[in-house]
Protein backbone atom coordinates (compact mmCIF):
# COMPACT_ATOMS: atom_id res chain seq x y z
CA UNK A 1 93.84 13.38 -106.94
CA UNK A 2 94.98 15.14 -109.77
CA UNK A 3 92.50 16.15 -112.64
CA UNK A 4 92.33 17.31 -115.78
CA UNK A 5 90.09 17.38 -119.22
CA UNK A 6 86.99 18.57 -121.04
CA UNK A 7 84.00 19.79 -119.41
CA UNK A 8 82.21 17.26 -122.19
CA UNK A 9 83.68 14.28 -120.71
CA UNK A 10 83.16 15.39 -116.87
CA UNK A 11 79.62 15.58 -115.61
CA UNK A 12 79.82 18.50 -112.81
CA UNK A 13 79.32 16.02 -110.17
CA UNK A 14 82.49 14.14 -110.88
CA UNK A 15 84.25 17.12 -112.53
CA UNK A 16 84.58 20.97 -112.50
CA UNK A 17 81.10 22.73 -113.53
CA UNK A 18 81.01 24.45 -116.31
CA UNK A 19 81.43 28.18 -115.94
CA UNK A 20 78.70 29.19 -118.30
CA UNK A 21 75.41 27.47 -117.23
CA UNK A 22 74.09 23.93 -116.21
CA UNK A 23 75.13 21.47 -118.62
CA UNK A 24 78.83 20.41 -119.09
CA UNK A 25 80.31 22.46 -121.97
CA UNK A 26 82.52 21.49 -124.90
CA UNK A 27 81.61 24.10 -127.74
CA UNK A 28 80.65 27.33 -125.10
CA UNK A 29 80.83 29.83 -128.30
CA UNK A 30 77.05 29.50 -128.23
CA UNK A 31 76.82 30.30 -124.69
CA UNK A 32 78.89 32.97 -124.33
CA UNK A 33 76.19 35.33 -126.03
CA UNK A 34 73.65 34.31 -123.29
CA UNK A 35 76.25 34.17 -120.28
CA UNK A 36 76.90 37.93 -121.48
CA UNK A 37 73.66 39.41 -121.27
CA UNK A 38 73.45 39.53 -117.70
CA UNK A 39 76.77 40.50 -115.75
CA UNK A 40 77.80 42.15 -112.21
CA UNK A 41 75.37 41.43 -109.66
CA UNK A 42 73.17 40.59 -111.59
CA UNK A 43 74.69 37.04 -113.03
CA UNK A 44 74.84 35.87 -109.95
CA UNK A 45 71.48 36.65 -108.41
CA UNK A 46 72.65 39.50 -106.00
CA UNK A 47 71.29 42.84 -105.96
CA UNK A 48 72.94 46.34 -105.96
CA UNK A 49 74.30 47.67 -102.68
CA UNK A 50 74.51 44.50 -100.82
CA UNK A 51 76.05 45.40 -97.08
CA UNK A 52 78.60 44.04 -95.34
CA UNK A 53 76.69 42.64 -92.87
CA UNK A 54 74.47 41.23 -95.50
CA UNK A 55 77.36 39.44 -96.40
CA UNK A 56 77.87 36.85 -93.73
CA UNK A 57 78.51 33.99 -96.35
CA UNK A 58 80.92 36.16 -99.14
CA UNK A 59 83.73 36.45 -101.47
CA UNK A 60 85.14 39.17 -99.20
CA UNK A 61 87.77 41.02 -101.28
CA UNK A 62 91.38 42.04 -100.15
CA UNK A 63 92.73 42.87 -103.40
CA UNK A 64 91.02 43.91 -106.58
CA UNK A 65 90.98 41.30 -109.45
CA UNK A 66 90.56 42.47 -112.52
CA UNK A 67 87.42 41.08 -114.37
CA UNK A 68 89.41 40.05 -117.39
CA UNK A 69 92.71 38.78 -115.95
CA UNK A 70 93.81 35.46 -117.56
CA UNK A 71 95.24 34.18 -114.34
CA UNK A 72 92.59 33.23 -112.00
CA UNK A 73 92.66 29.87 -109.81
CA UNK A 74 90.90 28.38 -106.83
CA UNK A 75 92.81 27.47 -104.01
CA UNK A 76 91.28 25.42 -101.25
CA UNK A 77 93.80 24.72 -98.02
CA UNK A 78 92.97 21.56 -95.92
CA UNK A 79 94.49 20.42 -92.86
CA UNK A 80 94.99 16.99 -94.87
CA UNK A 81 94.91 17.71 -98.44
CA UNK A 82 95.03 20.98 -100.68
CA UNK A 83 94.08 21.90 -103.89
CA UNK A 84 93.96 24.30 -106.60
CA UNK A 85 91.62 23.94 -109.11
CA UNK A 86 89.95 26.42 -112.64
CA UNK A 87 89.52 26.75 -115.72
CA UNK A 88 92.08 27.58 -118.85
CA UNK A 89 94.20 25.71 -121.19
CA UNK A 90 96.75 26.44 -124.27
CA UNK A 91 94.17 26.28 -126.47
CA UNK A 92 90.27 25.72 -124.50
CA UNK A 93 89.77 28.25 -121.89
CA UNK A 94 87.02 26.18 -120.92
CA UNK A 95 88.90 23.06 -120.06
CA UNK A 96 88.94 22.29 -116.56
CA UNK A 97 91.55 21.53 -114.50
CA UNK A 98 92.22 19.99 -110.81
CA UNK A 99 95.82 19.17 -108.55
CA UNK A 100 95.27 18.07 -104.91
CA UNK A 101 98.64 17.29 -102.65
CA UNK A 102 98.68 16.10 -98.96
CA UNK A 103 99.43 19.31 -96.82
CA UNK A 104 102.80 18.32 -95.45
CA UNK A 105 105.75 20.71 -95.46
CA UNK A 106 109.03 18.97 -94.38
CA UNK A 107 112.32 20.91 -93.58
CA UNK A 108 115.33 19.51 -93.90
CA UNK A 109 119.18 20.40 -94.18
CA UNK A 110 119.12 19.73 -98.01
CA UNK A 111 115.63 22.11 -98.80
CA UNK A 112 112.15 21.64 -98.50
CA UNK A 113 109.78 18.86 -99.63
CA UNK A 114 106.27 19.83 -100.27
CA UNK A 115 102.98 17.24 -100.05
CA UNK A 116 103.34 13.67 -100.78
CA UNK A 117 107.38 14.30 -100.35
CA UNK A 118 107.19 15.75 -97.31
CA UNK A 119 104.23 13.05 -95.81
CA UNK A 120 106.85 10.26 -96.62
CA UNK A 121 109.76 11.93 -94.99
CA UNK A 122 107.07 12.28 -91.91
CA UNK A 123 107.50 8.73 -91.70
CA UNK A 124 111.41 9.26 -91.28
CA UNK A 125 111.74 12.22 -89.74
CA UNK A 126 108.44 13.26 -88.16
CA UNK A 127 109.85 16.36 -86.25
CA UNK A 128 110.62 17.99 -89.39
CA UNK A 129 107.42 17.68 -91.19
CA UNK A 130 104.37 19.48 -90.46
CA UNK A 131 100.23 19.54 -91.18
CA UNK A 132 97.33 20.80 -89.47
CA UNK A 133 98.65 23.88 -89.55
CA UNK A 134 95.50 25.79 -90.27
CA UNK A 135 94.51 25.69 -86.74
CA UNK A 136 97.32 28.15 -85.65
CA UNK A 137 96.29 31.13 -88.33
CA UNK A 138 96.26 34.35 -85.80
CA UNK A 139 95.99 32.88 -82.18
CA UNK A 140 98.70 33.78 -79.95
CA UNK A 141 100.86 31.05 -77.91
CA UNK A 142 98.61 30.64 -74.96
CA UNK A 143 95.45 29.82 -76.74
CA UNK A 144 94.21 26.67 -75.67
CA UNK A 145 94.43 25.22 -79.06
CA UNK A 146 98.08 25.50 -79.29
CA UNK A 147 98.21 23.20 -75.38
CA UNK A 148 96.09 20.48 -77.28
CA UNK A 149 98.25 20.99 -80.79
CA UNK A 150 101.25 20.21 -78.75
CA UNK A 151 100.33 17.27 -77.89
CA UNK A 152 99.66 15.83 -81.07
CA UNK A 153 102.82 16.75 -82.89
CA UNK A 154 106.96 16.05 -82.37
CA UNK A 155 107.48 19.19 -83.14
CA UNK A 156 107.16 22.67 -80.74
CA UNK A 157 105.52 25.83 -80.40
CA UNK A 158 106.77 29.39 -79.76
CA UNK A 159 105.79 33.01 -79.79
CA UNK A 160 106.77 35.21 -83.09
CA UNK A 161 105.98 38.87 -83.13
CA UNK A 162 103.33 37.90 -80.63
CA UNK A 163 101.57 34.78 -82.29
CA UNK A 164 101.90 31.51 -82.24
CA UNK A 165 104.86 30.22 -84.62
CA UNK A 166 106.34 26.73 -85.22
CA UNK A 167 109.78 25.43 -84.60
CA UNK A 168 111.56 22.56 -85.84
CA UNK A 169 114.60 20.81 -85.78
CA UNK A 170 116.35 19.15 -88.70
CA UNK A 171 118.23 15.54 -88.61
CA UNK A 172 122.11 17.68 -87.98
CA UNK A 173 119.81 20.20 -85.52
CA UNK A 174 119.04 23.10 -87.25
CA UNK A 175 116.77 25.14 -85.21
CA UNK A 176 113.82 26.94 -87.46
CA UNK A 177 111.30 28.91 -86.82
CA UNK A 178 108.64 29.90 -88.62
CA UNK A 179 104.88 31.08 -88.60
CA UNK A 180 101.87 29.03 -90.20
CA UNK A 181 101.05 31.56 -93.29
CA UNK A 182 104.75 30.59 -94.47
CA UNK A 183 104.25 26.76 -94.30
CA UNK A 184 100.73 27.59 -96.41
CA UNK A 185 102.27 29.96 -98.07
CA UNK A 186 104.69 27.01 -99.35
CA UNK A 187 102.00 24.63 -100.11
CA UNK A 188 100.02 27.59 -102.35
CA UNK A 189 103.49 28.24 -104.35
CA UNK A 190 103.55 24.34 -105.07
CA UNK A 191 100.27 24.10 -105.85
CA UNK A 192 100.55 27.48 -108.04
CA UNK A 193 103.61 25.78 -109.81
CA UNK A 194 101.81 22.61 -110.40
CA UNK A 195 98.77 24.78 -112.53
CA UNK A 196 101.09 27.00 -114.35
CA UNK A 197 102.72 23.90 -115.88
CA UNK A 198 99.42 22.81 -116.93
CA UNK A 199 98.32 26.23 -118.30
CA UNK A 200 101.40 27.09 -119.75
CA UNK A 201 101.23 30.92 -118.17
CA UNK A 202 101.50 32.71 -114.83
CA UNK A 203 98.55 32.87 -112.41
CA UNK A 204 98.97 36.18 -110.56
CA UNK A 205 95.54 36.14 -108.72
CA UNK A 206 92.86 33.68 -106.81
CA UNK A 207 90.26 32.80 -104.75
CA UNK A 208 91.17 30.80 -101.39
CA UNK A 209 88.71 28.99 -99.34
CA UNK A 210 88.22 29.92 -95.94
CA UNK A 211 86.37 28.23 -92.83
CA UNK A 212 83.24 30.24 -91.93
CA UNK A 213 84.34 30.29 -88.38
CA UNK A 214 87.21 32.43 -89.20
CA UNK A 215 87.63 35.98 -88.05
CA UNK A 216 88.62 38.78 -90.06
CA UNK A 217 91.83 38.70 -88.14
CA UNK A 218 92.45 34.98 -89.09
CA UNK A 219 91.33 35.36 -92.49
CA UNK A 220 93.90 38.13 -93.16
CA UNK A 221 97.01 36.13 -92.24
CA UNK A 222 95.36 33.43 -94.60
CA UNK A 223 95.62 36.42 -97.09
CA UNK A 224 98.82 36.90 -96.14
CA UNK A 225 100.18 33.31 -96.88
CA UNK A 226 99.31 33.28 -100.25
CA UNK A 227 99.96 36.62 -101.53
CA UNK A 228 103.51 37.52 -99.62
CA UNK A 229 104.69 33.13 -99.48
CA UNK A 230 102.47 32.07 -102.14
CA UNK A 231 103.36 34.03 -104.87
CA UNK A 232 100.56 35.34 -105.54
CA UNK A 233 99.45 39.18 -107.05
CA UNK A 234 96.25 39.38 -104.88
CA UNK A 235 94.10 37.11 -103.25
CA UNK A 236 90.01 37.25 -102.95
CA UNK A 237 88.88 34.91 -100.25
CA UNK A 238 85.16 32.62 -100.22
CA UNK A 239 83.70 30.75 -97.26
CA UNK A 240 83.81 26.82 -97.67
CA UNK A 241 80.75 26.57 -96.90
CA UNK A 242 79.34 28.90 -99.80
CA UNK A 243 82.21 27.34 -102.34
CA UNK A 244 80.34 24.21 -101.47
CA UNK A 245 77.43 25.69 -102.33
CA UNK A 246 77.88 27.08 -105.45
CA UNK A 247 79.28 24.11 -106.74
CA UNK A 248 75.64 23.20 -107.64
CA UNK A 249 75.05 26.40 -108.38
CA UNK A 250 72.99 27.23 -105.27
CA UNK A 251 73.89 31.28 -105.41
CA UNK A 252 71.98 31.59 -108.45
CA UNK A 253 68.13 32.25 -108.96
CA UNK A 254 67.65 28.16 -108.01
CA UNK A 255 69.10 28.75 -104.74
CA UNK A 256 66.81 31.81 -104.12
CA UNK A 257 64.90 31.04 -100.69
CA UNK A 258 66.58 27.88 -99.79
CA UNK A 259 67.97 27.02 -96.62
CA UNK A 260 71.46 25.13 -96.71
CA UNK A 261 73.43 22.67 -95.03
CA UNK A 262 76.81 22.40 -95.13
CA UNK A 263 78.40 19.31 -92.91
CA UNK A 264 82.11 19.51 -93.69
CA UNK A 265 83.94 16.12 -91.93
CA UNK A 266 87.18 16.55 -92.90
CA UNK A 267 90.54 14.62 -91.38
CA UNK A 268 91.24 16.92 -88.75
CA UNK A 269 88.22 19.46 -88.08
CA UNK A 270 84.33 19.13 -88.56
CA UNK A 271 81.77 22.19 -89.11
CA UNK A 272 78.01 22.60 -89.54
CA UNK A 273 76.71 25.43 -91.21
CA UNK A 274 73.28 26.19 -91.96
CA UNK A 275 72.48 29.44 -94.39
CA UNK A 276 70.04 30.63 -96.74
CA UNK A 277 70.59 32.86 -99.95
CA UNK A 278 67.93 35.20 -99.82
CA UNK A 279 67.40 37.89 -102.63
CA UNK A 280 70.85 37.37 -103.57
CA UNK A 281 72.71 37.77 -100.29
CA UNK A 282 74.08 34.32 -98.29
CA UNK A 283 72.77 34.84 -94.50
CA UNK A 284 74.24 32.98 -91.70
CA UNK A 285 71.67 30.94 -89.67
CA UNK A 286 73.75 28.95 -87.66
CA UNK A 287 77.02 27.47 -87.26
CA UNK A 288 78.59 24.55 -84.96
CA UNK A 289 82.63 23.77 -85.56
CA UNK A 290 85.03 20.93 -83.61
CA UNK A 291 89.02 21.51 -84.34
CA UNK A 292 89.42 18.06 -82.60
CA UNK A 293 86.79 15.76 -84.47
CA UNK A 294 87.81 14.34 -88.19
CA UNK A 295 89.03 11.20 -90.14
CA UNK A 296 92.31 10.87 -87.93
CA UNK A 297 90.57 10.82 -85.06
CA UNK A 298 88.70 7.84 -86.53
CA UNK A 299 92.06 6.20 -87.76
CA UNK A 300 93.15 6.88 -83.90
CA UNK A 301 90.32 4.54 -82.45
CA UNK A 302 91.46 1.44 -84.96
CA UNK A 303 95.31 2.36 -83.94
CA UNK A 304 94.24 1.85 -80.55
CA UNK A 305 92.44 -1.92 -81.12
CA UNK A 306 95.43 -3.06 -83.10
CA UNK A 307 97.90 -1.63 -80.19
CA UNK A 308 95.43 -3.26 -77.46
CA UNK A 309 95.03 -6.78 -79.93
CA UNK A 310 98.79 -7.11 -80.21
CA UNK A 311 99.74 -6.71 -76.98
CA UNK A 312 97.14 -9.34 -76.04
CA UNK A 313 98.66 -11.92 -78.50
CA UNK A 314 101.73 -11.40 -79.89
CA UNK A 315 102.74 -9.28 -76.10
CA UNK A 316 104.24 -6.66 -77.23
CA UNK A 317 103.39 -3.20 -76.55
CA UNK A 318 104.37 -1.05 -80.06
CA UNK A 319 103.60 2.46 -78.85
CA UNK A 320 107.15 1.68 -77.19
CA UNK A 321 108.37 1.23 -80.64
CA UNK A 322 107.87 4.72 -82.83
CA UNK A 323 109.25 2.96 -85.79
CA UNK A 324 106.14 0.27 -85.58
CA UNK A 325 103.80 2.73 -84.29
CA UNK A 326 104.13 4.44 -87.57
CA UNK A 327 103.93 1.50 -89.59
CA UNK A 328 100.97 0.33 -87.86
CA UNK A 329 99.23 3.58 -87.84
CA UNK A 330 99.87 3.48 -92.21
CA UNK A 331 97.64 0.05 -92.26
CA UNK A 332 94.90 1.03 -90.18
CA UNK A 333 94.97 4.59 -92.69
CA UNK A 334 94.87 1.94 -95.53
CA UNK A 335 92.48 -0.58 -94.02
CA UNK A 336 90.33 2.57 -93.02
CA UNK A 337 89.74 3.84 -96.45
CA UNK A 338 89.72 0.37 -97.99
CA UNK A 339 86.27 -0.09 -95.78
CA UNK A 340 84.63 2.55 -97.66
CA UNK A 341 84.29 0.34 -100.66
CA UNK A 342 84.18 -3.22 -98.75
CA UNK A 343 82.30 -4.96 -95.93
CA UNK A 344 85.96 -6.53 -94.64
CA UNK A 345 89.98 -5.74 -94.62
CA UNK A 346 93.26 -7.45 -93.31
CA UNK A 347 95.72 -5.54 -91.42
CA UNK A 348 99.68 -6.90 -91.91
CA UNK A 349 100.38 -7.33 -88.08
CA UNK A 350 103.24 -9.28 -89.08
CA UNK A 351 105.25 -6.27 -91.36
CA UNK A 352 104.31 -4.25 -87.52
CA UNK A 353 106.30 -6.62 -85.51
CA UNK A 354 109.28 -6.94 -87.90
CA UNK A 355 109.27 -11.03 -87.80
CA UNK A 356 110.16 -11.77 -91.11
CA UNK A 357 106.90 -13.06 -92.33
CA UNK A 358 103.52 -11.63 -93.13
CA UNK A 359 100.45 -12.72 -90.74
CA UNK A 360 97.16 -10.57 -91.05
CA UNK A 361 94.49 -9.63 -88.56
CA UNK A 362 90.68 -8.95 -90.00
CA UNK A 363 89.22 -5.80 -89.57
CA UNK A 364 85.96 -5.46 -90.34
CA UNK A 365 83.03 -2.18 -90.82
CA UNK A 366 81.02 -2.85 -88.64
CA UNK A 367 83.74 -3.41 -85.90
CA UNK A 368 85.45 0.04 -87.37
CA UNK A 369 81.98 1.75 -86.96
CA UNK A 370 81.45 0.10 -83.23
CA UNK A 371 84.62 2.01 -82.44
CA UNK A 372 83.48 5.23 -83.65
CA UNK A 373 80.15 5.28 -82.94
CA UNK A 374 80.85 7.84 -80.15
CA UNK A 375 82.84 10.17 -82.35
CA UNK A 376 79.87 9.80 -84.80
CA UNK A 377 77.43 10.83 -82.37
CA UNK A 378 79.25 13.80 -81.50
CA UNK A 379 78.83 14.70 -85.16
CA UNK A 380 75.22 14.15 -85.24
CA UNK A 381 75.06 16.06 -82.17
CA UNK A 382 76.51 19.14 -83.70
CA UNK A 383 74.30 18.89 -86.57
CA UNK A 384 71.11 18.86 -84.50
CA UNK A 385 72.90 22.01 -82.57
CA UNK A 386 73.09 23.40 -86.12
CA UNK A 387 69.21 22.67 -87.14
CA UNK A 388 67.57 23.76 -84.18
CA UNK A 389 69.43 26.74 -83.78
CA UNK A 390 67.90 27.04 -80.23
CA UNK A 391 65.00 26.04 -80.47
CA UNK A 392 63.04 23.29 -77.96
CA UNK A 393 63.92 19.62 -79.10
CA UNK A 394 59.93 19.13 -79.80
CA UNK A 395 60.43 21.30 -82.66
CA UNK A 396 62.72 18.72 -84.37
CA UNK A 397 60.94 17.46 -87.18
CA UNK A 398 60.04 20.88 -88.30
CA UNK A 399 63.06 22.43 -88.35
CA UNK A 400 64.39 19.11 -89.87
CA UNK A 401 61.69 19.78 -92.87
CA UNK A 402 62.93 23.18 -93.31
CA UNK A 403 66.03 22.77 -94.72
CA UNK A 404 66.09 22.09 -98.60
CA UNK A 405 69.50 21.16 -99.41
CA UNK A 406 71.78 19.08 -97.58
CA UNK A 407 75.61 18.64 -98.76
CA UNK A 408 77.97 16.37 -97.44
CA UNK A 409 81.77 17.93 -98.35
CA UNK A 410 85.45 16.68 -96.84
CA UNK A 411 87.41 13.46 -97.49
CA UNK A 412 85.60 11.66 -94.24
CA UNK A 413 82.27 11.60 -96.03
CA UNK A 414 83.75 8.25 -97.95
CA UNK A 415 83.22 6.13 -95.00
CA UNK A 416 79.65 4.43 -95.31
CA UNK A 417 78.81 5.00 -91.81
CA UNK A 418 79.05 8.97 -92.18
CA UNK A 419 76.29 9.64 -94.78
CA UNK A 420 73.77 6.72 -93.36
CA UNK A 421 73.88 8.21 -90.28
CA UNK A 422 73.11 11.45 -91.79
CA UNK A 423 70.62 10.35 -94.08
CA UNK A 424 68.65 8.16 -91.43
CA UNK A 425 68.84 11.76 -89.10
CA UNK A 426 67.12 13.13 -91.72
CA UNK A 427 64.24 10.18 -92.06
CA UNK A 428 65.80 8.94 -94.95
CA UNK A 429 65.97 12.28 -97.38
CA UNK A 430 68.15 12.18 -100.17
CA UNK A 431 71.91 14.65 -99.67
CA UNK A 432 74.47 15.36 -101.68
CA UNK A 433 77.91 13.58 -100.91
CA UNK A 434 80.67 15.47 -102.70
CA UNK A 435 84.23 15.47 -101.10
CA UNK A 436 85.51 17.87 -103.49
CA UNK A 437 82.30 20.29 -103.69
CA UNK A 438 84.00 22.93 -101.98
CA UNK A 439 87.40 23.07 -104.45
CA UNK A 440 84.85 23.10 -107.31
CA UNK A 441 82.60 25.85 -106.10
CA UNK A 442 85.70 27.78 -105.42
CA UNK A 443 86.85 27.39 -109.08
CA UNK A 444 83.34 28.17 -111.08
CA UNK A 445 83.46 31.82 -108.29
CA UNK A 446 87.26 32.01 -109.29
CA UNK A 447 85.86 33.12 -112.90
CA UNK A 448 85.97 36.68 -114.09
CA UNK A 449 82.54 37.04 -114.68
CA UNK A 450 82.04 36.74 -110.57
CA UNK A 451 84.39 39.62 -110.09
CA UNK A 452 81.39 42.31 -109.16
CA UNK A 453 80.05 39.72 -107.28
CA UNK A 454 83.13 40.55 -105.04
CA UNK A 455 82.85 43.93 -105.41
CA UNK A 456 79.05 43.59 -103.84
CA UNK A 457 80.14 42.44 -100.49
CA UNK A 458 83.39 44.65 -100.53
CA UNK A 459 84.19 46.32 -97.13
CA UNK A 460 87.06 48.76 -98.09
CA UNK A 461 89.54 45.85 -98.02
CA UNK A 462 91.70 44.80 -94.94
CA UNK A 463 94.70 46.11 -94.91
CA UNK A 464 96.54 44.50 -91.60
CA UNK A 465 95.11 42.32 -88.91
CA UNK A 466 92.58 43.34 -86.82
CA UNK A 467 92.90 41.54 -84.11
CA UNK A 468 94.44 37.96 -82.40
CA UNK A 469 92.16 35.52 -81.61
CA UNK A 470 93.62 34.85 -77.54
């Protein structure tokens, strides 16, 4: 989804929000005065001297970024789609903008094709084309996340200066290798490429997104992709979680006091994260993350009834048949999402099987949502993890009533099932469902004016990993 126009036009639910105050702004000359008479720390509700460990949800800075630079972005990396997103224009500074591509990098032996390019030539070539890759940020070869990855991809695995790197092999088998913070890096220089058209100058510096979960370690080769493969001058980084946050403007003086939830069901990974902004400061509560539960893993259960349905009519058994398999696996994608706005959807079994003529099958929600009610239940699961925070079960309600704010971010929180089963957790309460909260947040903290916010939770910098998560 690509986006683009005046803050006057685009509520901040459905667009960017405006970087000066609550209501969407077309004329900001007004505001400007009144944006200016706070700054620093201040602006955005945090006191002097904040600590590092006070700092648990932060922009944690790597690189300074100057308060008045004209090249700031947001850039938010997901295992299915990324996006960079801010604010600038030829002639509105205030104008917001917004470019989202599939994250696919293909290599071939004529270049490299980059998001919606490089998804297609998946569908030719799948060896060559990789996603997911923000998994393998800083874990060497034997973690146990690259044994599962393996066995979800065509492609291979092997150790580079002691991590875990990817290798591929093009159609006249070329061998590369490479590590994940170049294929990111890739994605940020297309996505960088993509704004600078738009704006009409360079952008030199940004804010990228980050999972909570991450380690410092994990965070810096993050850092790494986009400044030394993205192009980029330097590189500030935000938890998701908080971007989501301050999309609704939840780090300032409204947010004061109030405990936050964060469920994040995105197409690969899911995380809970439940933390409060207290005198200024984001404080971590509690956190639950799966690498294994998202919106494929929901396309995988209706693969698996159309593989089981065929085979019982039409016997044939199509996971023999990659070709098919991939076809088949692009309808139930399509009939997937087209249940998030209907009760019903037809599945071309016929264009599967190659017969020459179109014949559909029905799909239906509720039989979608009887085949992921498990998975569902696992997310629900880590949710309550997330609200009790360890304490006894009888406590429930309580610690139910305790949180204030409740926001629903990743491209899985389309399908109906995902926010009613939320919502009835909750006893009916009303949440936020925004799949682009977290992009948005990022962009409105990408602003100069949130630079000393940065400088509040600043640790001295990172200047090389730490340490490999094993």
């Amino acid at each position: 989804m690509n986006f683009e126009g005046d803050l006057d036009s685009n509520p901040p639910q459905r667009g960017l929000p405006s970087p000066l105050g609550d209501s969407t702004c077309g004329d900001c000359s007004s505001k400007n005065a009144d944006a200016a008479s706070t700054s620093g720390a201040e602006a955005f509700g945090l006191p002097r001297g904040v600590s590092s460990a006070d700092c648990a949800y932060k922009l944690q800075q790597y690189a300074t970024i100057p308060l008045s630079s004209p090249g700031e972005a947001a850039i938010h990396l997901g295992n299915t789609k990324s996006c960079i997103a801010g604010y600038g224009g030829r002639w509105d500074p205030y104008t917001a903008y917004q470019f989202c591509i599939p994250s696919w990098v293909a290599f071939t032996d004529n270049g490299t094709l980059v998001g919606e390019a490089a998804l297609q030539h998946a569908a030719i070539s799948p060896g060559t084309a990789v996603s997911g890759f923000k998994r393998l940020f800083g874990i060497r070869i034997n973690n146990e996340m690259v044994k599962r990855e393996a066995e979800l991809v065509p492609y291979k695995f092997t150790e580079q200066i002691g991590r875990c790197g990817i290798q591929v092999e093009t159609e006249e088998g070329h061998v590369m290798n490479f590590l994940p913070e170049r294929v990111a890096g890739i994605l940020i220089a297309e996505l960088k490429k993509m704004a600078e058209a738009r704006l009409g100058h360079k952008i030199g510096y940004a804010v990228v997104t980050v999972p909570g979960h991450f380690n410092d370690a994990r965070n810096w080769f993050r850092n790494e992709a986009a400044r030394l493969h993205g192009g980029l001058s330097a590189v500030n980084v935000v938890d998701e979680q908080v971007a989501a946050a301050a999309a609704y403007r939840l780090h300032e003086k409204r947010g004061d006091g109030k405990v936050v939830l964060v469920i994040h069901l995105g197409g690969r990974t899911t995380h809970a994260t439940k933390f409060k902004f207290k005198d200024g400061s984001g404080r971590l509560l509690q956190e639950r993350h799966d690498a294994y539960l998202g919106g494929d893993d929901f396309t995988n259960r209706v693969v698996d009834y159309f593989v089981e349905l065929i085979k019982e009519k039409h016997h044939r058994d199509v996971r023999r048949d990659e070709g098919a398999l991939r076809k088949l696996r692009a309808y139930c994608e399509m009939a997937k999402k087209a249940l998030s706005n209907r009760e019903g959807a037809l599945v071309n079994v016929g264009s599967v099987l190659d017969e020459g003529s179109s014949f559909y099958e029905d799909f239906t929600r509720a039989k979608f949502e009887e085949l992921n009610g498990d998975l569902m239940a696992r997310v629900i699961e880590m949710v309550e993890m997330v609200v009790l925070g360890g304490a006894p079960a009888s406590q429930l309600r309580s610690h139910q009533d305790a949180i204030d704010e409740i926001i629903l971010v990743g491209g899985s929180v389309r399908i109906p099932m995902v926010a009613q089963l939320i919502e009835d957790y909750f006893h009916g309460r009303g949440l936020i469902r925004d799949e682009e909260a977290v992009i948005r947040g990022a962009a409105l903290l990408s602003r100069p004016e949130s630079a000393r916010y940065v400088e509040e939770c600043y640790n001295g910098g990172v200047s090389g990993p730490l340490w490999l998560a094993s």
